[in-house]
N, C-alpha and C. Protein backbone atom coordinates (compact mmCIF):
# COMPACT_ATOMS: atom_id res chain seq x y z
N UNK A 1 6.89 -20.84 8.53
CA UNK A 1 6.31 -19.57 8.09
C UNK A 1 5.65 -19.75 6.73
N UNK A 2 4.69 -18.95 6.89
CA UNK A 2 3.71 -19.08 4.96
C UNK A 2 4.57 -18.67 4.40
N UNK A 3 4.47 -18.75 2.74
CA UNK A 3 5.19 -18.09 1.70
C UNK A 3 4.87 -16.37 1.77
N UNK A 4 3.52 -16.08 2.40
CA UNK A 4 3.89 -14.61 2.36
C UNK A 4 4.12 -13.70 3.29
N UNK A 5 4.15 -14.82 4.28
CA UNK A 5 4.93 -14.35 5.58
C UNK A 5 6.66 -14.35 5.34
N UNK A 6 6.95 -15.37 4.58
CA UNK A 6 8.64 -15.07 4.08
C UNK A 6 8.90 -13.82 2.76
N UNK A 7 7.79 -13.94 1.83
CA UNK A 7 7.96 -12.40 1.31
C UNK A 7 8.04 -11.58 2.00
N UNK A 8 7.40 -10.63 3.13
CA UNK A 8 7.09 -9.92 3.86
C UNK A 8 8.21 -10.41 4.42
N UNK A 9 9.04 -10.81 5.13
CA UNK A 9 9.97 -10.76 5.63
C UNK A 9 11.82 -10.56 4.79
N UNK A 10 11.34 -11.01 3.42
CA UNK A 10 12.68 -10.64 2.40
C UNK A 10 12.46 -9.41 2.06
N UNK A 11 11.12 -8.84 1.88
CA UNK A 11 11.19 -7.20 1.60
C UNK A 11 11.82 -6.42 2.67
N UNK A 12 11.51 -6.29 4.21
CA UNK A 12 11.64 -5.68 5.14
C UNK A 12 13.44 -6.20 5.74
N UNK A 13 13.92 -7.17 5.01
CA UNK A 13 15.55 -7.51 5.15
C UNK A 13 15.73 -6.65 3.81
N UNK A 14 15.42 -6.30 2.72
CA UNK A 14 15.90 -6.02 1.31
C UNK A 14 15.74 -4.45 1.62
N UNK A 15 14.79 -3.90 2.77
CA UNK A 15 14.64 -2.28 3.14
C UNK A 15 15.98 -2.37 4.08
N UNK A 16 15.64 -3.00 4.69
CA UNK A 16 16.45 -2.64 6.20
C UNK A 16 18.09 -2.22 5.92
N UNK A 17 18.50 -3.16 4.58
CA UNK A 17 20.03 -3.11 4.69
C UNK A 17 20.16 -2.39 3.18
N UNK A 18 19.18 -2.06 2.48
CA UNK A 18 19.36 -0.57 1.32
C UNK A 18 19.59 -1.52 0.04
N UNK A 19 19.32 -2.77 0.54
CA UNK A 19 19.75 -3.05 -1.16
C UNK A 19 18.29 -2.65 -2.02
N UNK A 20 18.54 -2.83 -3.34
CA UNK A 20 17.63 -2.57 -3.93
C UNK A 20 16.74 -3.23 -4.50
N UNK A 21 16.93 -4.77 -4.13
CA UNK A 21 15.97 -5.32 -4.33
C UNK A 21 14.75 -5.31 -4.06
N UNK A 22 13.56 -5.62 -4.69
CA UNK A 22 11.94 -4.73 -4.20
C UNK A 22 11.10 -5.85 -4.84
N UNK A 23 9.84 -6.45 -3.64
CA UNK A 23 9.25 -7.37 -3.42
C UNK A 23 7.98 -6.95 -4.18
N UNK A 24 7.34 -7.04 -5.21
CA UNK A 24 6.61 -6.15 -5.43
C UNK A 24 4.88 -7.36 -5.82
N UNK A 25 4.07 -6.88 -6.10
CA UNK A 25 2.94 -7.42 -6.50
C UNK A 25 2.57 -8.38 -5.23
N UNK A 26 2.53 -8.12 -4.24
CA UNK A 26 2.12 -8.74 -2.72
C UNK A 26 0.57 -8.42 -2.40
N UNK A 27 0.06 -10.06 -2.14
CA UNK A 27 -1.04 -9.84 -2.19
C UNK A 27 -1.55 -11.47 -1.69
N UNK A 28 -2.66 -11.82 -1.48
CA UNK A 28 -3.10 -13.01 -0.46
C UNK A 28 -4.16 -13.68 -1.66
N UNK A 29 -4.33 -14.92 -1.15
CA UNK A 29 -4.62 -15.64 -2.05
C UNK A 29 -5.57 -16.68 -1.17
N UNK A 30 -6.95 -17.24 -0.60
CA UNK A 30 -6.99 -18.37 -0.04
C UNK A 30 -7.61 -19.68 -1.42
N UNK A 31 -7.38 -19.22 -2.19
CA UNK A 31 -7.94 -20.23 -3.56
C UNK A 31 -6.77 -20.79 -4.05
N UNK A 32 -5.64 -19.60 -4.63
CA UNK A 32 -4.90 -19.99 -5.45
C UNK A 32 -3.49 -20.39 -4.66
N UNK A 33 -2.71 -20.96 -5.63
CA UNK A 33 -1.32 -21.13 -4.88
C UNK A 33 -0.12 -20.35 -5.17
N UNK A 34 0.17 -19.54 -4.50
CA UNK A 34 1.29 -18.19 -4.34
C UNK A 34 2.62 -18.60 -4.47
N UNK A 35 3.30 -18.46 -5.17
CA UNK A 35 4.80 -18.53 -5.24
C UNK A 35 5.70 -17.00 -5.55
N UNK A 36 6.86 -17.25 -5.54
CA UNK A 36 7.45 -15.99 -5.12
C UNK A 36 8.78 -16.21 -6.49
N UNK A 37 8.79 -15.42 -7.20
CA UNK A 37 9.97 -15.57 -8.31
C UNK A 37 10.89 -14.53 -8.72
N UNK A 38 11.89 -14.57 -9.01
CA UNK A 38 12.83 -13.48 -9.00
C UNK A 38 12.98 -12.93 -10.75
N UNK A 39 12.51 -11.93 -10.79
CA UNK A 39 13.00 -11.63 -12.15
C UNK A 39 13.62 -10.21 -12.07
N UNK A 40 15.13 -10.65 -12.54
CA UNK A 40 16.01 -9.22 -13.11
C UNK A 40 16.44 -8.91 -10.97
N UNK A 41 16.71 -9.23 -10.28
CA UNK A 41 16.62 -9.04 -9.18
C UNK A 41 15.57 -8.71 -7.97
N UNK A 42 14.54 -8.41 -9.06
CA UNK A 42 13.26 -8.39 -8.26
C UNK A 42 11.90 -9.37 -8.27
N UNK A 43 11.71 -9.45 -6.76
CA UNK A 43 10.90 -10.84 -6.92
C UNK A 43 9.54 -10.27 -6.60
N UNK A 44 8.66 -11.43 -7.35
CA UNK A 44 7.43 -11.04 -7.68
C UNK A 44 6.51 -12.48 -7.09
N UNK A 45 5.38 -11.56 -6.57
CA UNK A 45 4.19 -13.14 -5.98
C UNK A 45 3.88 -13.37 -7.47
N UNK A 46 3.58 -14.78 -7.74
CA UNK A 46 2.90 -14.68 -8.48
C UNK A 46 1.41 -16.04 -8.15
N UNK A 47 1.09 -16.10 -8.94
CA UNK A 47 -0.01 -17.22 -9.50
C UNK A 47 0.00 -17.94 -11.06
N UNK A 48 0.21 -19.11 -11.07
CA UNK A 48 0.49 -20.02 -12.04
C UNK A 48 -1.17 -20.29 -12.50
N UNK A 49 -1.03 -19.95 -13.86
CA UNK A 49 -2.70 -19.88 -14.74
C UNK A 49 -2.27 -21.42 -15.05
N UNK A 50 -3.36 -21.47 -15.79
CA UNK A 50 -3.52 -22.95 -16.49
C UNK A 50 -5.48 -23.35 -16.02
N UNK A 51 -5.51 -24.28 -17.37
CA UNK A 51 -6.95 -24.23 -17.70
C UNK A 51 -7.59 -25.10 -16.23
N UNK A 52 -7.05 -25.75 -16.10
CA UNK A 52 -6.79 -26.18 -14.87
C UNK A 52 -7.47 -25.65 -13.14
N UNK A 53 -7.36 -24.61 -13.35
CA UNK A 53 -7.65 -23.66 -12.50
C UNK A 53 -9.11 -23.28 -12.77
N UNK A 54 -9.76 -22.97 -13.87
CA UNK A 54 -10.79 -22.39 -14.74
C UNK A 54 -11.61 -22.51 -13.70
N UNK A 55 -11.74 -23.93 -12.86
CA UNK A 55 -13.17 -24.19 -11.97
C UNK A 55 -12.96 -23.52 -10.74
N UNK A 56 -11.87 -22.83 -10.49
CA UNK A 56 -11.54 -22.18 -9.39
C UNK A 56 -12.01 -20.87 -9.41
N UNK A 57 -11.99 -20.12 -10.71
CA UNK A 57 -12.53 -18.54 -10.86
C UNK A 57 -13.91 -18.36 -10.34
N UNK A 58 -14.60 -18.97 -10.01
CA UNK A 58 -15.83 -18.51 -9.34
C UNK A 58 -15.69 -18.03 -7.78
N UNK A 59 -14.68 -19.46 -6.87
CA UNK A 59 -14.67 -19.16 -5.60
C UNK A 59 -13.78 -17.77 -5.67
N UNK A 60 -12.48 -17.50 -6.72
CA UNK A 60 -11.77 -16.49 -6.31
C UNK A 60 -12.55 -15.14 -6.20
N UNK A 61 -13.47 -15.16 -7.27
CA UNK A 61 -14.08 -13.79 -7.65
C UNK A 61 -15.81 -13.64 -6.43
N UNK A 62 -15.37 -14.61 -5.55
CA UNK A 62 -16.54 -14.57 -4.95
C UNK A 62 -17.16 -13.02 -4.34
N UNK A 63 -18.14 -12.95 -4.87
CA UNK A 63 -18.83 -11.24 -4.18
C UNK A 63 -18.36 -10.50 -5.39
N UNK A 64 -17.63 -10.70 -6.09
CA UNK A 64 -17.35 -9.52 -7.16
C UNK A 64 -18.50 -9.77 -8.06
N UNK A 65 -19.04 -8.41 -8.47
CA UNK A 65 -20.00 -8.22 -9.70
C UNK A 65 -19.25 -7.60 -10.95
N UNK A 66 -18.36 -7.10 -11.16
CA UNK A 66 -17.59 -6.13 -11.73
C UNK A 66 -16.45 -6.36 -11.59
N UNK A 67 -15.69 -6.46 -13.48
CA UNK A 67 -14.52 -6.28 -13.02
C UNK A 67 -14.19 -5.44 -14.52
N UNK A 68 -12.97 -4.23 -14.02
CA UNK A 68 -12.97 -3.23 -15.04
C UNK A 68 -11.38 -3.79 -15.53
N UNK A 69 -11.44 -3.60 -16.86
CA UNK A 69 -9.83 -3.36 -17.34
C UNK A 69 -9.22 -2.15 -17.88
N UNK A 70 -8.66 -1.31 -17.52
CA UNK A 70 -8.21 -0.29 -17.41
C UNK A 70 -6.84 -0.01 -18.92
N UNK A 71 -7.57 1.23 -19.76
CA UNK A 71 -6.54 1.05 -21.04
C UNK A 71 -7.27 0.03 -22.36
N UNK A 72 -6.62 0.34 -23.07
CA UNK A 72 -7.10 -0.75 -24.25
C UNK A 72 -5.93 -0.17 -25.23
N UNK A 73 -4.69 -0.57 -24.59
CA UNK A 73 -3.65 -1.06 -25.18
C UNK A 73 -3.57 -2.23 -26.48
N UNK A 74 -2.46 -2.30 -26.30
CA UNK A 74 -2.42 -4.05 -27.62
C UNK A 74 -2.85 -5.33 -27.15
N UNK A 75 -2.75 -5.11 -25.51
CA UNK A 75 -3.03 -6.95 -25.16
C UNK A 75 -4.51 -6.91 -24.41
N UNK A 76 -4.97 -5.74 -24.13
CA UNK A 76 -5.95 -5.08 -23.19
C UNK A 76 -7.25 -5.88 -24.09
N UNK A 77 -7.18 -5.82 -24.99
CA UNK A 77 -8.55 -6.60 -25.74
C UNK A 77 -9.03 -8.33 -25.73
N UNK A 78 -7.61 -8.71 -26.18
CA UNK A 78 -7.55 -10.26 -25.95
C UNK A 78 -7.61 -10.52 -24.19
N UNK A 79 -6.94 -9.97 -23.46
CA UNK A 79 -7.29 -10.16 -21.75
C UNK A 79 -8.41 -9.94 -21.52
N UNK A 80 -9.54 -8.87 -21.92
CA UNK A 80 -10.36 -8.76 -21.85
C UNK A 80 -11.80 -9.86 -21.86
N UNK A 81 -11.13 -10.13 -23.49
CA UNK A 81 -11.90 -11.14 -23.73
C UNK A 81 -11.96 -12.89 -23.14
N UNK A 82 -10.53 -12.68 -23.10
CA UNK A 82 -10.20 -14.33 -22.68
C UNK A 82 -10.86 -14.25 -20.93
N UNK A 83 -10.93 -13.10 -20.16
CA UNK A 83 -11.75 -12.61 -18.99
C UNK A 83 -13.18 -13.39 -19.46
N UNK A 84 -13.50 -13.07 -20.12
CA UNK A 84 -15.02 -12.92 -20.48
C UNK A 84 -15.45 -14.13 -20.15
N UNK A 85 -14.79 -14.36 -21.40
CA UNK A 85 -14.90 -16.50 -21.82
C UNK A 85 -14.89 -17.03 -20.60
N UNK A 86 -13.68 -16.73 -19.79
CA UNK A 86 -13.44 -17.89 -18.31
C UNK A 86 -14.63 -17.54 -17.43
N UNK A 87 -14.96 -16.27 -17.23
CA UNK A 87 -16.17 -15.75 -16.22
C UNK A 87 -17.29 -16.55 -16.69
N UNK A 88 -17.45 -17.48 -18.11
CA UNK A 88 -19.20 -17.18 -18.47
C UNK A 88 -19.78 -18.37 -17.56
N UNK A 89 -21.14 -17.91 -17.59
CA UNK A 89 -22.09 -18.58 -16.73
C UNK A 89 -21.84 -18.04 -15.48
N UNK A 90 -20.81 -17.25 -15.03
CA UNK A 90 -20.93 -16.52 -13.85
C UNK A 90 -22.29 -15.33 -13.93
N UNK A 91 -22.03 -14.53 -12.88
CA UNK A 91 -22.96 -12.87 -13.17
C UNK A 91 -22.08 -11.75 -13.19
N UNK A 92 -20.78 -12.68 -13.55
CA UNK A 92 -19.70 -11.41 -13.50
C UNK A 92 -19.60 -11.03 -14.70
N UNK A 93 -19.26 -9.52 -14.65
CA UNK A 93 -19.40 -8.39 -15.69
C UNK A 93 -17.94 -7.70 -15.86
N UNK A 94 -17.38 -8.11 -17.13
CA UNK A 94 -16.05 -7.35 -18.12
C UNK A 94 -16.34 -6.05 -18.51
N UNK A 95 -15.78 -5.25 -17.69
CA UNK A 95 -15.85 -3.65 -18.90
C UNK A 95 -14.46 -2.99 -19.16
N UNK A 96 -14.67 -2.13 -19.93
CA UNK A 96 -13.67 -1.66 -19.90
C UNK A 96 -13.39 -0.04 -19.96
N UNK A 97 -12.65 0.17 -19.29
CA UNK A 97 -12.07 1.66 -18.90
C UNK A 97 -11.24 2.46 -19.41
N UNK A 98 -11.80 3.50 -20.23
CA UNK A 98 -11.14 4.41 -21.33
C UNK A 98 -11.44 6.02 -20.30
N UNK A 99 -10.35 6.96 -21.19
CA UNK A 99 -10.71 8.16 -20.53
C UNK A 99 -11.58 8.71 -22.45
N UNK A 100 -12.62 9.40 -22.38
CA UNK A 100 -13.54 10.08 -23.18
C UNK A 100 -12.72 10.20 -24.47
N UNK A 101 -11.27 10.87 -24.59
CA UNK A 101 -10.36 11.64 -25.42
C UNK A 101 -9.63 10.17 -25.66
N UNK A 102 -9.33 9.74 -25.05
CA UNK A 102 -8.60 8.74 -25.38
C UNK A 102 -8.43 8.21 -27.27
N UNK A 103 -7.51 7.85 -27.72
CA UNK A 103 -7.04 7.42 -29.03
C UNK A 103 -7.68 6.41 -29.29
N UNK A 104 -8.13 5.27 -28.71
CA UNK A 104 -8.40 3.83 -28.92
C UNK A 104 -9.99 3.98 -28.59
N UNK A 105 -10.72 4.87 -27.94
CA UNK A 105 -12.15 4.99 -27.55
C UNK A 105 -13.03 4.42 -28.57
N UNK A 106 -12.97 4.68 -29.89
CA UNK A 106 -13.43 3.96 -30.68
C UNK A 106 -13.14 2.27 -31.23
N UNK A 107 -12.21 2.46 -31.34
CA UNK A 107 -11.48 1.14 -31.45
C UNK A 107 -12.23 0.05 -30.11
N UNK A 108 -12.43 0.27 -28.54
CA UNK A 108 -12.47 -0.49 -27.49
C UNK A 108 -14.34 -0.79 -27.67
C-alpha cells in the first residue's frame, strides 16, 4: 500500500474506534516525497524542504500563476519572501492577502 493509502487507512481505524487521534494535513504529492509523522499524538503528512529540492518547485507548481499568502503575521513576510526568491525566473506571482481594516495593511 502507498504511504497515503496507509494514512487514509490509520485515520478511518483512529474514527472507527473513537480514539482521538486525527490524521490531519492529507494531501498528494507526484513530485515530492510524503512521509507521515506523529506530533503530540497527531500525525501529520508532511514534506521534507531542503535546498535540494529548489529544482523541483517548477514541476510542483506546474499551471499555477498565483500564489496568495494569507495574513501578514510575524513569519508571513519572511515566507513570503523566501516564496519569492525560490519561484524566481518562474512566471509565478507572490501576493499577499490582507482584509482592508486589517492592523498590519500598512506594514504588508
Amino acid at each position: 500500500a502507498s504511504k497515503q493509502d496507509r494514512l487514509m487507512a490509520s485515520r478511518r481505524s483512529a474514527v472507527a474506534s473513537g480514539e482521538r487521534r486525527e490524521v490531519i494535513q492529507a494531501f498528494e504529492s507526484s513530485v515530492f516525497d510524503k512521509e507521515v509523522i506523529s506530533l503530540s499524538g497527531t500525525e501529520e503528512a508532511i514534506v521534507r524542504g531542503g535546498r535540494d529540492l529548489f529544482d523541483k518547485l517548477p514541476a510542483a507548481f506546474q499551471g499555477i500563476k498565483q500564489i496568495g499568502v494569507i495574513g501578514w503575521g510575524s513569519q508571513a513576510p519572511a515566507q513570503a519572501q523566501n516564496l519569492r526568491e525560490s519561484l524566481e525566473g518562474t512566471d509565478i506571482k507572490v501576493k499577499i492577502g490582507l482584509r482592508p481594516e486589517s492592523s498590519s495593511w500598512a506594514s504588508a
